[in-house]
N, C-alpha and C. Protein backbone atom coordinates (compact mmCIF):
# COMPACT_ATOMS: atom_id res chain seq x y z
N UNK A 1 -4.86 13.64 -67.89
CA UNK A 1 -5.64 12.76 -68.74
C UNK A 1 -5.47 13.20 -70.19
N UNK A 2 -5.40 12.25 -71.70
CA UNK A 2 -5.22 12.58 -72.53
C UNK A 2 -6.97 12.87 -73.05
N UNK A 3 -6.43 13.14 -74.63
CA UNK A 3 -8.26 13.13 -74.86
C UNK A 3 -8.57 12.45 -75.34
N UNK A 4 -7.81 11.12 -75.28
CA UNK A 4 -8.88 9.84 -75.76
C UNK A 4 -9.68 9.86 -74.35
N UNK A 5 -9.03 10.29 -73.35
CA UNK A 5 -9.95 9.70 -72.12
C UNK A 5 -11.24 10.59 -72.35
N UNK A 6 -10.82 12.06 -72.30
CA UNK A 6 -12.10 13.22 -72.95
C UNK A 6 -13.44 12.44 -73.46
N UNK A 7 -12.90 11.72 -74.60
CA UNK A 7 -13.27 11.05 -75.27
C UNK A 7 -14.40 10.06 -74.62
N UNK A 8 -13.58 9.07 -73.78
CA UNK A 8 -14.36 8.00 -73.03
C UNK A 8 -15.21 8.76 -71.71
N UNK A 9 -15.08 9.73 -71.14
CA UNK A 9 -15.85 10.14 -70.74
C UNK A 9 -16.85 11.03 -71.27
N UNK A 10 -17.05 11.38 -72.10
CA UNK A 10 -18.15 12.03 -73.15
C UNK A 10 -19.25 10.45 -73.83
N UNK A 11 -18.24 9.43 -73.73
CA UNK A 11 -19.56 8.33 -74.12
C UNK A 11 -19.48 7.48 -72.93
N UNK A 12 -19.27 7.67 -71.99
CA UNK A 12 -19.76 7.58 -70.55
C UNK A 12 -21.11 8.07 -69.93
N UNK A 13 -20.39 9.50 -70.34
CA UNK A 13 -21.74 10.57 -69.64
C UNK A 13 -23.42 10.43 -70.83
N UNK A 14 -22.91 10.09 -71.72
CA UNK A 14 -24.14 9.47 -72.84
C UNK A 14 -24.90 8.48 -72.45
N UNK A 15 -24.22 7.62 -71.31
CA UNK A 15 -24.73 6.17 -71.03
C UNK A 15 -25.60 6.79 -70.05
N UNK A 16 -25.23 7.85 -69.48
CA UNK A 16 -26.08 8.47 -68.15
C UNK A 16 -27.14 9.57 -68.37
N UNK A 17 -27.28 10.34 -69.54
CA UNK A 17 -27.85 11.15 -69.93
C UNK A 17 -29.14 10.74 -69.56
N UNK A 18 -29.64 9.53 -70.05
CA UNK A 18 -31.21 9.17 -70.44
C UNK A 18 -32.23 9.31 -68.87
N UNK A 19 -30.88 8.64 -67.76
CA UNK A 19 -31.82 9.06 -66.21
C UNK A 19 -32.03 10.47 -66.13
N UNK A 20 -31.10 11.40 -66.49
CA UNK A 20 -30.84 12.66 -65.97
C UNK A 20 -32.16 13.11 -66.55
N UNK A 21 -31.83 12.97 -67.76
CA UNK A 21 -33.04 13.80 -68.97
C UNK A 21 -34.66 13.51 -68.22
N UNK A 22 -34.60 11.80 -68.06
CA UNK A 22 -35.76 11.91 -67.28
C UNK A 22 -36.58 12.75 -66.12
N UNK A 23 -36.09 13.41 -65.23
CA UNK A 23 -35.77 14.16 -64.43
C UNK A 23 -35.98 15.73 -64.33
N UNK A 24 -35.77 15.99 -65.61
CA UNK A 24 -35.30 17.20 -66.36
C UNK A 24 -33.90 17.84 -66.57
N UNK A 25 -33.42 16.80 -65.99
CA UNK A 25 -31.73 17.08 -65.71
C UNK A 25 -30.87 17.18 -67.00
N UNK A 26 -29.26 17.28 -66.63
CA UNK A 26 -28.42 17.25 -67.51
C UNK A 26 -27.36 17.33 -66.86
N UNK A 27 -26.16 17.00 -67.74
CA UNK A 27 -24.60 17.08 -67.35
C UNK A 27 -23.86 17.54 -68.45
N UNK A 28 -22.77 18.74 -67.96
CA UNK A 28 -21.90 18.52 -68.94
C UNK A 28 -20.40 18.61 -68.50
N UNK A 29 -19.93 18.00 -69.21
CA UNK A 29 -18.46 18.04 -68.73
C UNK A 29 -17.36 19.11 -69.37
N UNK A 30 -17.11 20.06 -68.31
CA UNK A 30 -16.23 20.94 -68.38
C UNK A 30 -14.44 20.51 -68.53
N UNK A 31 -14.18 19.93 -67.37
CA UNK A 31 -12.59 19.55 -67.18
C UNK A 31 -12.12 18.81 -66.97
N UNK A 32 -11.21 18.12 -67.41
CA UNK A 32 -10.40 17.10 -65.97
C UNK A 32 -9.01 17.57 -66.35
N UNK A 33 -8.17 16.90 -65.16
CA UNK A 33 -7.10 17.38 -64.73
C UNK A 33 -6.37 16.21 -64.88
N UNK A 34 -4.77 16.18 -64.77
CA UNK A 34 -4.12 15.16 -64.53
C UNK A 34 -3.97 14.31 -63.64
N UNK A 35 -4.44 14.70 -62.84
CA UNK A 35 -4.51 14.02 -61.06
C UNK A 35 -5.75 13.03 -61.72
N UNK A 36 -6.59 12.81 -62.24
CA UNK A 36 -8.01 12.18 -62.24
C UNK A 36 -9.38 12.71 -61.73
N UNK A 37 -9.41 14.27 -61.93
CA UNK A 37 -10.52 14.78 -61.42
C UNK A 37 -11.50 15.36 -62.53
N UNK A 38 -12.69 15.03 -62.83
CA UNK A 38 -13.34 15.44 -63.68
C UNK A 38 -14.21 16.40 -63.31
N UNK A 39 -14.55 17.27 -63.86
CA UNK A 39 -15.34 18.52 -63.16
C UNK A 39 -16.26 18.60 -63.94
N UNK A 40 -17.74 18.93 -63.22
CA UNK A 40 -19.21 18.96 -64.51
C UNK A 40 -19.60 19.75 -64.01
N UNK A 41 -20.97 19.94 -64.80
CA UNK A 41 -21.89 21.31 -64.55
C UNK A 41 -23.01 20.48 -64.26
N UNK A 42 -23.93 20.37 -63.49
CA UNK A 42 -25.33 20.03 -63.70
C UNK A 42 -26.73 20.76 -64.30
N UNK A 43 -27.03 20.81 -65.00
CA UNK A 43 -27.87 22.01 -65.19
C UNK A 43 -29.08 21.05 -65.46
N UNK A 44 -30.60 21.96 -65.62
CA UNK A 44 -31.64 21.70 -65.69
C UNK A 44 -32.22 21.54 -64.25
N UNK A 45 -32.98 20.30 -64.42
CA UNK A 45 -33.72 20.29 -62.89
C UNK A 45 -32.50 20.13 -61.88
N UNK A 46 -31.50 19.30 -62.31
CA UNK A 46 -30.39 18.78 -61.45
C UNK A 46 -30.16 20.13 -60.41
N UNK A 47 -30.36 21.75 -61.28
CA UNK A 47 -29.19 22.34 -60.21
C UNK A 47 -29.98 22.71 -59.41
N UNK A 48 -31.13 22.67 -59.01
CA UNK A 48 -32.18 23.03 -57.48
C UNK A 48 -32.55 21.63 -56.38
N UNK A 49 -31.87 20.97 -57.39
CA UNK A 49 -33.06 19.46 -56.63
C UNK A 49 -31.75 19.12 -55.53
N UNK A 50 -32.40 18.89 -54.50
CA UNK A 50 -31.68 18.46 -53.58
C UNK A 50 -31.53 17.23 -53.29
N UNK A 51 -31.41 16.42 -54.19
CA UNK A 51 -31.02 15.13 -55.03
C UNK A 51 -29.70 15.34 -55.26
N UNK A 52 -28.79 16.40 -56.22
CA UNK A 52 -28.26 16.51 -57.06
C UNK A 52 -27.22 15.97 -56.40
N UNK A 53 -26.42 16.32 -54.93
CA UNK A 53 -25.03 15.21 -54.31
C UNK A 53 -24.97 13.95 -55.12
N UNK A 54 -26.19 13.52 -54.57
CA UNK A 54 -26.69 11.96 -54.43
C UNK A 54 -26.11 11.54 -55.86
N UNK A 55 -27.04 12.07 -56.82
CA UNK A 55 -27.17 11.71 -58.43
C UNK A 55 -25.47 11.82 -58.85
N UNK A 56 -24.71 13.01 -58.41
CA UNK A 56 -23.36 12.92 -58.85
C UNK A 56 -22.14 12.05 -58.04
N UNK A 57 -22.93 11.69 -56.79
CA UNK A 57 -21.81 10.49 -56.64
C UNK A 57 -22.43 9.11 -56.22
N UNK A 58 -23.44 9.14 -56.43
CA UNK A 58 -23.75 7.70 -56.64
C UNK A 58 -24.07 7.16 -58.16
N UNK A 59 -24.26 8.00 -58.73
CA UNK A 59 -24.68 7.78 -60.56
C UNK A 59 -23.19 8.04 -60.90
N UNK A 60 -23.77 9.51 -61.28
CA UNK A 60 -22.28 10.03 -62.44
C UNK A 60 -21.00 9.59 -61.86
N UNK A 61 -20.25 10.03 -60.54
CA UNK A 61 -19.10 9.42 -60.33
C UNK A 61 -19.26 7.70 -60.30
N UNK A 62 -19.81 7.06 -59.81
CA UNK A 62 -19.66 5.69 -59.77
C UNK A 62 -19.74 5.49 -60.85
N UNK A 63 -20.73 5.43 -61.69
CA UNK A 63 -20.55 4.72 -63.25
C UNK A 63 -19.18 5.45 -63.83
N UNK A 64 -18.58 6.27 -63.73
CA UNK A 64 -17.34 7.13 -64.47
C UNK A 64 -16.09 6.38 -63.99
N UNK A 65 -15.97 5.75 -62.83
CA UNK A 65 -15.05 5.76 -62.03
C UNK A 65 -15.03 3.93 -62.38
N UNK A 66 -16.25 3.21 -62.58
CA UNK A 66 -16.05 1.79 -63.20
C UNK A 66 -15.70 1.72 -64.42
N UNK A 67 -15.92 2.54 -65.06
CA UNK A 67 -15.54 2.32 -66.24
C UNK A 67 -14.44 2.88 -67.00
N UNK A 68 -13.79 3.75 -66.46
CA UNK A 68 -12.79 4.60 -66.29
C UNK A 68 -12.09 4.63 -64.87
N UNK A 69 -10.81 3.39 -64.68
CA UNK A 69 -10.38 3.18 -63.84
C UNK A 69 -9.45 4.56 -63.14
N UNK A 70 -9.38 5.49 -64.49
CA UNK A 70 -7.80 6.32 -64.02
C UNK A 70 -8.76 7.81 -63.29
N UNK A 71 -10.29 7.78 -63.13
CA UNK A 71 -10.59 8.64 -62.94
C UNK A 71 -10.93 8.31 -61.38
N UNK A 72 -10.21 9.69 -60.27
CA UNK A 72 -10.37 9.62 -58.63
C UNK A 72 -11.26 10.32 -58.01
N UNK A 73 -12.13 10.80 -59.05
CA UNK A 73 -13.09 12.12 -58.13
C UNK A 73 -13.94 12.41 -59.64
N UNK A 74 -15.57 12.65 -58.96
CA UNK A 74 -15.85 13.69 -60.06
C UNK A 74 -16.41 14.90 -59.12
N UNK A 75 -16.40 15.99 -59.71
CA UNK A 75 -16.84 17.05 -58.83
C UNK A 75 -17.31 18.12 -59.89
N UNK A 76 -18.89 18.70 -59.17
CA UNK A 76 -20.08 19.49 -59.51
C UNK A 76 -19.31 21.01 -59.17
N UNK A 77 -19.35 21.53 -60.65
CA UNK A 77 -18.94 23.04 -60.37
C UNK A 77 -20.40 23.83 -60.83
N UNK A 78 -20.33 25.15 -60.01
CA UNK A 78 -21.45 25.77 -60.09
C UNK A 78 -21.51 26.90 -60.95
């Protein structure tokens, strides 16, 4: 991925912030790779709640992955 994509996923993850925050949550994005894999951190309430699967692939990956066709995975590093 170049870093315009960096880019589009940093005002991606902005569009998603406001649920997380609600929550006490957060995201941040560490990596992606050339293959299409983006790698995040969850921190705040996100990293105990046993929610947090759910929230990263039904929220964060799905909204990432519509709107950013070239991205195949997102995945929660600890």
């Amino acid at each position: 991925m170049t870093e315009v994509s960096v880019e589009k996923i940093k005002k991606v993850l902005e569009t998603i912030r406001p649920y997380l925050h609600s929550d006490g949550g957060d995201v941040v994005l560490l990596e992606t790779t050339k293959e299409g894999i983006v790698k995040v951190k969850l921190t705040g309430a996100c990293v105990d709640c046993p929610m947090s699967q759910m929230t990263l692939r039904a929220g964060i990956e799905r909204v990432l992955m519509q709107k950013i066709p070239s991205i195949r995975r997102v995945e929660a590093v600890n």
